[in-house]
Protein backbone atom coordinates (compact mmCIF):
# COMPACT_ATOMS: atom_id res chain seq x y z
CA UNK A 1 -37.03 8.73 -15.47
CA UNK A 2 -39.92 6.03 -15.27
CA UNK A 3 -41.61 3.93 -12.79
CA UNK A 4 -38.98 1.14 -13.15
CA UNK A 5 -36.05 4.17 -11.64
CA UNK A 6 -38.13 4.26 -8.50
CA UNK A 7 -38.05 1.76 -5.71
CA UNK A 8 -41.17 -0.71 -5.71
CA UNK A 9 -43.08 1.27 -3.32
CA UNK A 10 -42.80 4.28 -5.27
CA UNK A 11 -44.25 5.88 -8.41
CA UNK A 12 -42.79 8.52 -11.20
CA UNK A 13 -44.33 11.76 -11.39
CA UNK A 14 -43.70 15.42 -12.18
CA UNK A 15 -43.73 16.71 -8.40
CA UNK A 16 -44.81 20.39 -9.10
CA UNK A 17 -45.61 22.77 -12.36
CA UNK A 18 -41.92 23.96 -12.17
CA UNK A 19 -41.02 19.98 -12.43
CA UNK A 20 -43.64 19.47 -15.41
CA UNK A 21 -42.27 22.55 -17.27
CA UNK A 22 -39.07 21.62 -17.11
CA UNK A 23 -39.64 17.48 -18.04
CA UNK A 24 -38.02 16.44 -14.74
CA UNK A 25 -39.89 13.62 -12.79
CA UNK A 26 -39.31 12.73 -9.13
CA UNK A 27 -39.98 9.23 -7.28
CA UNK A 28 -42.83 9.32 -4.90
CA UNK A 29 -44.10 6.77 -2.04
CA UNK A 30 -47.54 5.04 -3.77
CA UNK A 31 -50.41 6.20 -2.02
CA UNK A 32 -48.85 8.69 0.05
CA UNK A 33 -49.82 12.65 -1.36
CA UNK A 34 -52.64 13.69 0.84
CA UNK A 35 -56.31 15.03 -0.23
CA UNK A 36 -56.06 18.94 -1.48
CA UNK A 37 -51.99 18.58 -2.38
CA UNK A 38 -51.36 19.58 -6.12
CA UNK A 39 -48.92 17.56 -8.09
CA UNK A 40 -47.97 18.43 -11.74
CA UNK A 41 -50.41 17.41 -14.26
CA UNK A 42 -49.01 14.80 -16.90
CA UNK A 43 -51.59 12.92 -19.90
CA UNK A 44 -50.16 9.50 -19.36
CA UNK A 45 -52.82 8.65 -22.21
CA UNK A 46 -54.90 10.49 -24.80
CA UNK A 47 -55.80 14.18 -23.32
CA UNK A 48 -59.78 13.25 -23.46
CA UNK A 49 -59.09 10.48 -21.35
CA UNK A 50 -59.66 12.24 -18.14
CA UNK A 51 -60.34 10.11 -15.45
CA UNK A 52 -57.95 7.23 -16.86
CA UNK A 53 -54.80 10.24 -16.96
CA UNK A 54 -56.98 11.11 -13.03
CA UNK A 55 -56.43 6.95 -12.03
CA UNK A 56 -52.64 7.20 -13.38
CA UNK A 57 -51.59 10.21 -11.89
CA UNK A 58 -53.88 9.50 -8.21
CA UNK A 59 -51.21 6.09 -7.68
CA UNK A 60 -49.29 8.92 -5.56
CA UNK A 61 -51.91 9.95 -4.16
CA UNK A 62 -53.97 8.78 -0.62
CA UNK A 63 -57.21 9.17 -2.30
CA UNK A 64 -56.16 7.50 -5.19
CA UNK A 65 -57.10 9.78 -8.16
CA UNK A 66 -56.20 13.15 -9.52
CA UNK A 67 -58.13 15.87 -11.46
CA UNK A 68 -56.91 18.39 -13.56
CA UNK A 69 -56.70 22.00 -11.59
CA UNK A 70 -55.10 24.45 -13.73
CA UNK A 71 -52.48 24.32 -17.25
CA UNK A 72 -50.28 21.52 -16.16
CA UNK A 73 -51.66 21.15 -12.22
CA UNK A 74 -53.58 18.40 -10.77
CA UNK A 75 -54.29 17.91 -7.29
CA UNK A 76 -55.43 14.92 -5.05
CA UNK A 77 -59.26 14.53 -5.50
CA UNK A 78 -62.22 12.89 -4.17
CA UNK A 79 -65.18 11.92 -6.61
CA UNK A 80 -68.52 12.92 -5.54
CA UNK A 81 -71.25 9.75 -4.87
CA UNK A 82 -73.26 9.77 -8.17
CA UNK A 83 -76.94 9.19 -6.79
CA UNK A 84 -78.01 4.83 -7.49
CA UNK A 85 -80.65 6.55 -9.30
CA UNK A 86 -78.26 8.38 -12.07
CA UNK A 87 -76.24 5.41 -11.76
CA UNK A 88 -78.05 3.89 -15.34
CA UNK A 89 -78.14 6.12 -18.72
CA UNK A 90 -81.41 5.95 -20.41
CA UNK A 91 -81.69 6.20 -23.14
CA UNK A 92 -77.89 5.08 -23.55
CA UNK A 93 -77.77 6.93 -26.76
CA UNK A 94 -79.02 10.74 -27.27
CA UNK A 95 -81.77 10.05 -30.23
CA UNK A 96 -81.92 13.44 -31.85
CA UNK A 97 -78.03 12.46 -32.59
CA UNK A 98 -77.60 11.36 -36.25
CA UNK A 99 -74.34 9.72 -34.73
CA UNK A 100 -75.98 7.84 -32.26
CA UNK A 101 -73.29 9.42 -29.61
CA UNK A 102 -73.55 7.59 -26.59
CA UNK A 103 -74.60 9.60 -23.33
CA UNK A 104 -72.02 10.79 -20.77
CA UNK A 105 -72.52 10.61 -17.04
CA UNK A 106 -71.24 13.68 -15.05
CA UNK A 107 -69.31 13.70 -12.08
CA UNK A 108 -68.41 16.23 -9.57
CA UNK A 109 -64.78 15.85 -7.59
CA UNK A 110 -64.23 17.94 -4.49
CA UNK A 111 -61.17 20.05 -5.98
CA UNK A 112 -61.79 20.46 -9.66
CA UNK A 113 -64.16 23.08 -10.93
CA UNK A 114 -65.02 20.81 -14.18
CA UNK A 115 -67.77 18.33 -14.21
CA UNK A 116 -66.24 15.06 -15.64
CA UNK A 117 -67.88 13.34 -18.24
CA UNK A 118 -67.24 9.85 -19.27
CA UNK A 119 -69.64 7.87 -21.56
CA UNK A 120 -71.69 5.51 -20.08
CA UNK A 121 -70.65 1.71 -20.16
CA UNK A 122 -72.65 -0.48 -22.24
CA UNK A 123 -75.04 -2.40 -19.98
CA UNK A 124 -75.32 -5.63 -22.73
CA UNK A 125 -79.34 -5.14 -21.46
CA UNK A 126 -80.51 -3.90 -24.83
CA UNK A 127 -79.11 -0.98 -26.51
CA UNK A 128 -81.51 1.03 -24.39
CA UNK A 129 -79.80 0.65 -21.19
CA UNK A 130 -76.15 2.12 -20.39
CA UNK A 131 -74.25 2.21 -16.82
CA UNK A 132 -72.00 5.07 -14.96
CA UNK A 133 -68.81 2.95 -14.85
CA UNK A 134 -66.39 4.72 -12.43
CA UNK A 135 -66.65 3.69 -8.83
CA UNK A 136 -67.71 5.45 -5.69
CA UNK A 137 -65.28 7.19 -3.65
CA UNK A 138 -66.29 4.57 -0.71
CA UNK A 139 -65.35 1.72 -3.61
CA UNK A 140 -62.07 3.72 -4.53
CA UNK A 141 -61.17 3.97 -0.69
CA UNK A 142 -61.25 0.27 -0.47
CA UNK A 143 -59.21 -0.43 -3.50
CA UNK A 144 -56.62 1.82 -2.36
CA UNK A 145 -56.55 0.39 0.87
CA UNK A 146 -55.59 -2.64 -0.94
CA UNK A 147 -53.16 -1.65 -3.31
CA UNK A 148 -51.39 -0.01 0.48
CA UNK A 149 -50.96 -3.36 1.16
CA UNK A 150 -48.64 -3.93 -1.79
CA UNK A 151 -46.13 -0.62 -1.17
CA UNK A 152 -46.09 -0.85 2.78
């Protein structure tokens, strides 16, 4: 089962751990899993991609993003605010790095024990100057809000 066996207003997902363990997906209204409720934890893309599997697997739910809980368990999460003044990544790459590896900005989430990390965004302002890329939860709020508009 995929996306495209649900109604338009409705999204594919593994609806509990039992549901993930055994490969069986249920359809689920967009947007509608509240804050706190766990769903089962699928890697639409590559396992390191966190916050991208987070955005896939959040389209069920109100807040619109999920974070990892437990082996197979996500639940519906809130980012916390990163402060405007962690918002930039300076230096953008660590220096004592031979590999030049690009600095990650951490971010808390209401439900998940684990600080994610995601590399900061490259700022085109020298290579210097990096950006925190994912949005606020006030930003996220509104974008949901939107997308509500499109599964009523």
């Amino acid at each position: 089962m995929d996306d495209y066996d649900c109604k338009m207003d409705s999204k594919c997902v593994y609806w509990s751990l039992d549901h993930q363990k055994n490969e069986t997906k249920i359809c689920k209204k967009a947007y509608s899993v509240a804050e706190g409720d766990e769903i089962g934890w699928h890697a639409y893309h590559h396992e390191d991609l966190v916050y991208e599997n987070g955005r896939e697997l959040g389209k069920v739910c109100e807040t619109g993003l999920a974070t990892k809980s437990g082996p197979n368990v996500a639940r519906c999460d809130t980012l916390d605010d990163v402060d405007p003044k962690d918002m930039q990544c300076k230096p953008f790459y660590i220096a004592a790095s031979a590999d030049r590896r690009v600095r990650k900005c951490k971010y808390g989430s209401k439900y998940s024990q684990e600080t994610l990390r995601v590399d900061c965004g490259c700022s085109l302002s020298g290579e210097n100057t990096g950006y925190c890329s994912l949005p606020s939860t006030t930003v996220l709020r509104k974008y949901v809000n939107a997308m509500k508009t499109l599964y009523p």
